[in-house]
C-alpha atoms as a PDB file:
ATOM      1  CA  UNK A   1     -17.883  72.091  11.495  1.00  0.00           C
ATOM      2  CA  UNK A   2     -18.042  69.691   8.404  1.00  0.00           C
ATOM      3  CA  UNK A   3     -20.661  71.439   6.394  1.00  0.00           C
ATOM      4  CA  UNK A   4     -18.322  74.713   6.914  1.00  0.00           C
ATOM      5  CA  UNK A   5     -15.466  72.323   5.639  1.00  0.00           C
ATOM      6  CA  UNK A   6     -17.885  71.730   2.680  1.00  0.00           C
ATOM      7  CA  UNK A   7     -18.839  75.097   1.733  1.00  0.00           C
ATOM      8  CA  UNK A   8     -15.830  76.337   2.100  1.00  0.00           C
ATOM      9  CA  UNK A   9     -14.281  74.034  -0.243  1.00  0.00           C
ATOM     10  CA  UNK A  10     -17.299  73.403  -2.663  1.00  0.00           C
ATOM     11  CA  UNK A  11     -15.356  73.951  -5.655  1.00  0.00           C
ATOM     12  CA  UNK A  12     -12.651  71.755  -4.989  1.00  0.00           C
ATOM     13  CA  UNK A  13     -14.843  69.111  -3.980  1.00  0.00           C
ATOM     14  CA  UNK A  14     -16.847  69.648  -6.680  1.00  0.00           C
ATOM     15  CA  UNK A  15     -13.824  69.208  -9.577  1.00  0.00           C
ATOM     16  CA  UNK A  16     -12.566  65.762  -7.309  1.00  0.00           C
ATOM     17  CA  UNK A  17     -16.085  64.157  -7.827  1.00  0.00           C
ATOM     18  CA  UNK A  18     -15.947  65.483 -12.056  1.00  0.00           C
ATOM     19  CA  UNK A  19     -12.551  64.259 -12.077  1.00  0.00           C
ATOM     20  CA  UNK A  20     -13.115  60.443 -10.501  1.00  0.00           C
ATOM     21  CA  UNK A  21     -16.059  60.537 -13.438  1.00  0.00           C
ATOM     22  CA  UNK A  22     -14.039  61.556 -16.027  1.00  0.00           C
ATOM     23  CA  UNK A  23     -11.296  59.040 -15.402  1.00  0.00           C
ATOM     24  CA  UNK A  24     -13.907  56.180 -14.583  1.00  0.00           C
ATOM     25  CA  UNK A  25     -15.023  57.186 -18.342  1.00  0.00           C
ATOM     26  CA  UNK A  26     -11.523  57.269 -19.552  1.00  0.00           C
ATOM     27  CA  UNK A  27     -11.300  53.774 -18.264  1.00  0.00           C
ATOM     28  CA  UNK A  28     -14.980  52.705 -19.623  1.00  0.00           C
ATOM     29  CA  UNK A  29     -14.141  54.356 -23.115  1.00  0.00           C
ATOM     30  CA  UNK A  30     -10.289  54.528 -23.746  1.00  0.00           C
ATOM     31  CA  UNK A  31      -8.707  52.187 -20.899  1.00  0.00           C
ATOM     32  CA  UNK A  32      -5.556  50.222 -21.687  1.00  0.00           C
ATOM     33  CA  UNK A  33      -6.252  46.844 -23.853  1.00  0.00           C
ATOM     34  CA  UNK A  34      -2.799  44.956 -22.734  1.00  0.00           C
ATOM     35  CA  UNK A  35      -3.436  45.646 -19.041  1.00  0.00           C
ATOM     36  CA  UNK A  36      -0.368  46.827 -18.137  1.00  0.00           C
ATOM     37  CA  UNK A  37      -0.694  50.579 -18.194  1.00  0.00           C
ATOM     38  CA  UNK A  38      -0.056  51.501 -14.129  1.00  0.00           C
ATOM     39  CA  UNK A  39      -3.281  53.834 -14.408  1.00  0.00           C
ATOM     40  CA  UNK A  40      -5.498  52.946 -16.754  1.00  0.00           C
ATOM     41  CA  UNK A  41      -5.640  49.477 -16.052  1.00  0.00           C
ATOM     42  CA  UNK A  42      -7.688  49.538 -13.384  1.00  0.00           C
ATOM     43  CA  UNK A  43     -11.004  51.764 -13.072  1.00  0.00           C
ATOM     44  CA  UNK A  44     -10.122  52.410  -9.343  1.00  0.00           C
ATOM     45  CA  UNK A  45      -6.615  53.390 -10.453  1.00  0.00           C
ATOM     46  CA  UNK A  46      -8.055  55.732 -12.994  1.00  0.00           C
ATOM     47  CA  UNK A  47     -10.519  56.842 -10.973  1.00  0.00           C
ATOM     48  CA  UNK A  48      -8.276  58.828  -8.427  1.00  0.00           C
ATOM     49  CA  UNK A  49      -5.947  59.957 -10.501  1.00  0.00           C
ATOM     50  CA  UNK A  50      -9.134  61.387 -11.839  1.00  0.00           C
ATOM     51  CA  UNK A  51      -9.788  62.661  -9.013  1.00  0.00           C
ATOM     52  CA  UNK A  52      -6.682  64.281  -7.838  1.00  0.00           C
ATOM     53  CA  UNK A  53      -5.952  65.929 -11.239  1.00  0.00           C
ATOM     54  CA  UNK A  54      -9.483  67.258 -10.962  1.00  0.00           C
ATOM     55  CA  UNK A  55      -9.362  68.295  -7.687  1.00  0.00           C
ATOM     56  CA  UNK A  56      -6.341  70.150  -8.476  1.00  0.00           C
ATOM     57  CA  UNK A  57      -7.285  71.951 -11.401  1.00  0.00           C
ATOM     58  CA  UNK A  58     -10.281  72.759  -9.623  1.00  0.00           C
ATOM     59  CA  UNK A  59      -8.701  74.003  -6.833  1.00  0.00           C
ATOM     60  CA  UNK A  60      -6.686  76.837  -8.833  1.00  0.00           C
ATOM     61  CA  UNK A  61     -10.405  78.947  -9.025  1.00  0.00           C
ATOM     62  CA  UNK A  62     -10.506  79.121  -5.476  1.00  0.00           C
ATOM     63  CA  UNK A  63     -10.156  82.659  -3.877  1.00  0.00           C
ATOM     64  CA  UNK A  64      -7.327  82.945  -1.017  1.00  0.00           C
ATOM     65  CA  UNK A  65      -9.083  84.832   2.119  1.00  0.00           C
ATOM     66  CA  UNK A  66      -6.065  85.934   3.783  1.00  0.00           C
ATOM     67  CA  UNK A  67      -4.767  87.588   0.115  1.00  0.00           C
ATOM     68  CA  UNK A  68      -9.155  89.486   0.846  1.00  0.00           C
ATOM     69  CA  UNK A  69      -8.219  91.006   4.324  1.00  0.00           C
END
């Protein structure tokens, strides 16, 4: 049951793990200096909204089965 959960939604998966990367690097690299920006302030913090931006974009190459049959 999971690893049809998993295949099924590879590519999504996929862009949520490049996405936590990318904003842990946007924290590494850019990050905020005064510590008061709400995301980048914190590499946790940056790192979901990493992920759910990536995860989303991700998500929009993903083919709809019931639009197939």
């Amino acid at each position: 049951m999971l690893k049809n959960y998993l295949i099924k939604n590879k590519i999504t998966l996929l862009g949520i793990v490049i996405g936590a990367i990318g904003g842990l690097l946007y924290w590494k690299f850019v990050g905020c200096s005064t510590g008061t920006c709400p995301i980048t302030s914190s590499p946790i913090n940056s790192s979901i909204w990493g992920g759910l931006m990536g995860g989303l974009l991700f998500n929009i190459f993903t083919k709809d089965k019931k639009k197939d049959e």
